[in-house]
C-alpha atoms as a PDB file:
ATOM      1  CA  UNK A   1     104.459 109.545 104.718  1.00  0.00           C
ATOM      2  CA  UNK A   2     100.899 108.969 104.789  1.00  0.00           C
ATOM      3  CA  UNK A   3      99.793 111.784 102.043  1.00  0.00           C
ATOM      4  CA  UNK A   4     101.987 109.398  99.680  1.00  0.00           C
ATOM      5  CA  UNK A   5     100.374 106.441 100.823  1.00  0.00           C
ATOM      6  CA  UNK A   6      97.079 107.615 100.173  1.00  0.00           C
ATOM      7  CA  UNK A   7      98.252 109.648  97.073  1.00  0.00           C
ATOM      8  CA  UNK A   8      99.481 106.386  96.283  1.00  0.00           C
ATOM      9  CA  UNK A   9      96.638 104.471  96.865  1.00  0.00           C
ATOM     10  CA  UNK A  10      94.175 107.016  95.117  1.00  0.00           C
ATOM     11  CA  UNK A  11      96.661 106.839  91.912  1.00  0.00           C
ATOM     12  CA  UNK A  12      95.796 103.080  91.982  1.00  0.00           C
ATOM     13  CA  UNK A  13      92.064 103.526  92.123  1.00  0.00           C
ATOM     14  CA  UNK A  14      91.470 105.942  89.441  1.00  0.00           C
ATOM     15  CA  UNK A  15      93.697 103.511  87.490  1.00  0.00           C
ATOM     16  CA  UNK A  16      91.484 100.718  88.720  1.00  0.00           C
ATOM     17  CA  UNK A  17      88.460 102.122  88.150  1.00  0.00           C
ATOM     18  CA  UNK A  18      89.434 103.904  84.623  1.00  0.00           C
ATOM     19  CA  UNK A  19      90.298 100.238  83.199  1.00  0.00           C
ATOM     20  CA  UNK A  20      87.530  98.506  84.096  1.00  0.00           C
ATOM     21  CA  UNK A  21      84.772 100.690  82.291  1.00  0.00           C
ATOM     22  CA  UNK A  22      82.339  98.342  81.827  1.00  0.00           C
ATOM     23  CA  UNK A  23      81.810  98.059  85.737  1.00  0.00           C
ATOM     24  CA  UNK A  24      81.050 101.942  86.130  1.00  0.00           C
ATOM     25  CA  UNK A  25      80.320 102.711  89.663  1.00  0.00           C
ATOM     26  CA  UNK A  26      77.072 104.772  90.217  1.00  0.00           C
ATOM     27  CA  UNK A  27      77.052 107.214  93.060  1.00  0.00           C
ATOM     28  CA  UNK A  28      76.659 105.208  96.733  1.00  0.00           C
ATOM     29  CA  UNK A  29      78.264 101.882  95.259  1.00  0.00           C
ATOM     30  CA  UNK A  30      80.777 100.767  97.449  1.00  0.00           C
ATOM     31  CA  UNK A  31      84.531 100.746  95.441  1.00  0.00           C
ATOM     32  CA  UNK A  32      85.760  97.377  95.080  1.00  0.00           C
ATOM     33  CA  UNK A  33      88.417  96.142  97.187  1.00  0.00           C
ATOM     34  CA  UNK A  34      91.791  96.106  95.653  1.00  0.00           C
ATOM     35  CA  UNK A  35      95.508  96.806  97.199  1.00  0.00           C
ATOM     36  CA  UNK A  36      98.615  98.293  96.048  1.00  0.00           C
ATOM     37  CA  UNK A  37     102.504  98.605  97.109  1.00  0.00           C
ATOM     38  CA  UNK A  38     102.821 100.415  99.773  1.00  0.00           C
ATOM     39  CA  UNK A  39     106.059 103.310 100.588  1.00  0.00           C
ATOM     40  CA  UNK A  40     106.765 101.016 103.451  1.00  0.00           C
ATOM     41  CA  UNK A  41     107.112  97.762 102.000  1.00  0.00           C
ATOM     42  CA  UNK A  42     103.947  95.284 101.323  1.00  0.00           C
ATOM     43  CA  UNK A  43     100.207  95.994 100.491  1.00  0.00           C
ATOM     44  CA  UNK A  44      97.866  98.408 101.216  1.00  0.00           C
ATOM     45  CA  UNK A  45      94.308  97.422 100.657  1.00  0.00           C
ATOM     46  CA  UNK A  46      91.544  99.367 100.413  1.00  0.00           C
ATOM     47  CA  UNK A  47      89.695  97.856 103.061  1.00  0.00           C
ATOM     48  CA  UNK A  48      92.493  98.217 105.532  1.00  0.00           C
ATOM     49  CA  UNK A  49      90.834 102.135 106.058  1.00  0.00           C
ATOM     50  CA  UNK A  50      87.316 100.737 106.260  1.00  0.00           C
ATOM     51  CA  UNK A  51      85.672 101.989 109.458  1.00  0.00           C
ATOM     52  CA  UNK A  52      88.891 104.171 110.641  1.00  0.00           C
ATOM     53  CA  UNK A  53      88.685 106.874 108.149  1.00  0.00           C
ATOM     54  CA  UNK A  54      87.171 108.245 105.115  1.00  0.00           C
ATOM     55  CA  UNK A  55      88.616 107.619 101.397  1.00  0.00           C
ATOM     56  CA  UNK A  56      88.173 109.828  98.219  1.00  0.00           C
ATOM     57  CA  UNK A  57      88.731 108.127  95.187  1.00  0.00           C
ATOM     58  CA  UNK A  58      89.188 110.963  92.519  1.00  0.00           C
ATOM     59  CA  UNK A  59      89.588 110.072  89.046  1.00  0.00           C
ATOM     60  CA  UNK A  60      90.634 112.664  85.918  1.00  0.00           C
ATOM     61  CA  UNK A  61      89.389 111.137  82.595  1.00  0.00           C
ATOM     62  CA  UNK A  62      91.893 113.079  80.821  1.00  0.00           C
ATOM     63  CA  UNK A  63      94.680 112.451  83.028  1.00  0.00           C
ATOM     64  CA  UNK A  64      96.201 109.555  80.618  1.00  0.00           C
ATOM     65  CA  UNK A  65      94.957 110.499  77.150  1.00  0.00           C
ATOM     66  CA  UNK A  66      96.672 112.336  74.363  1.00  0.00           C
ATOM     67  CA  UNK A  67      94.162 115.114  74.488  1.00  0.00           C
END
């Protein structure tokens, strides 16, 4: 249950992150904060693993294009 939260959570990033081009993230930003649904009912938000674990955001460029 908690690899598809996270896998869940990750989806949302990369989706995040891949909209909003013009605010690219250089290596050692911190990601902004942002939440999604969660499996279990309500939000997850980024922030909720801050300090408790560590969070890869990984993002495929060509994951949503035609190419």
């Amino acid at each position: 249950m908690f690899l598809r939260m996270l896998k869940t959570l990750l989806a949302g990033a990369a989706l995040l992150l891949a909209s909003q081009a013009s605010y690219a993230l250089q290596v050692g930003d911190k990601a902004p904060d942002f939440s999604l649904p969660s499996t279990k009912g309500g939000n997850v938000r980024l922030s909720d693993f801050a300090g408790k674990q560590s969070v890869i955001i990984f993002t495929y460029i060509g994951a949503f294009t035609k190419t």
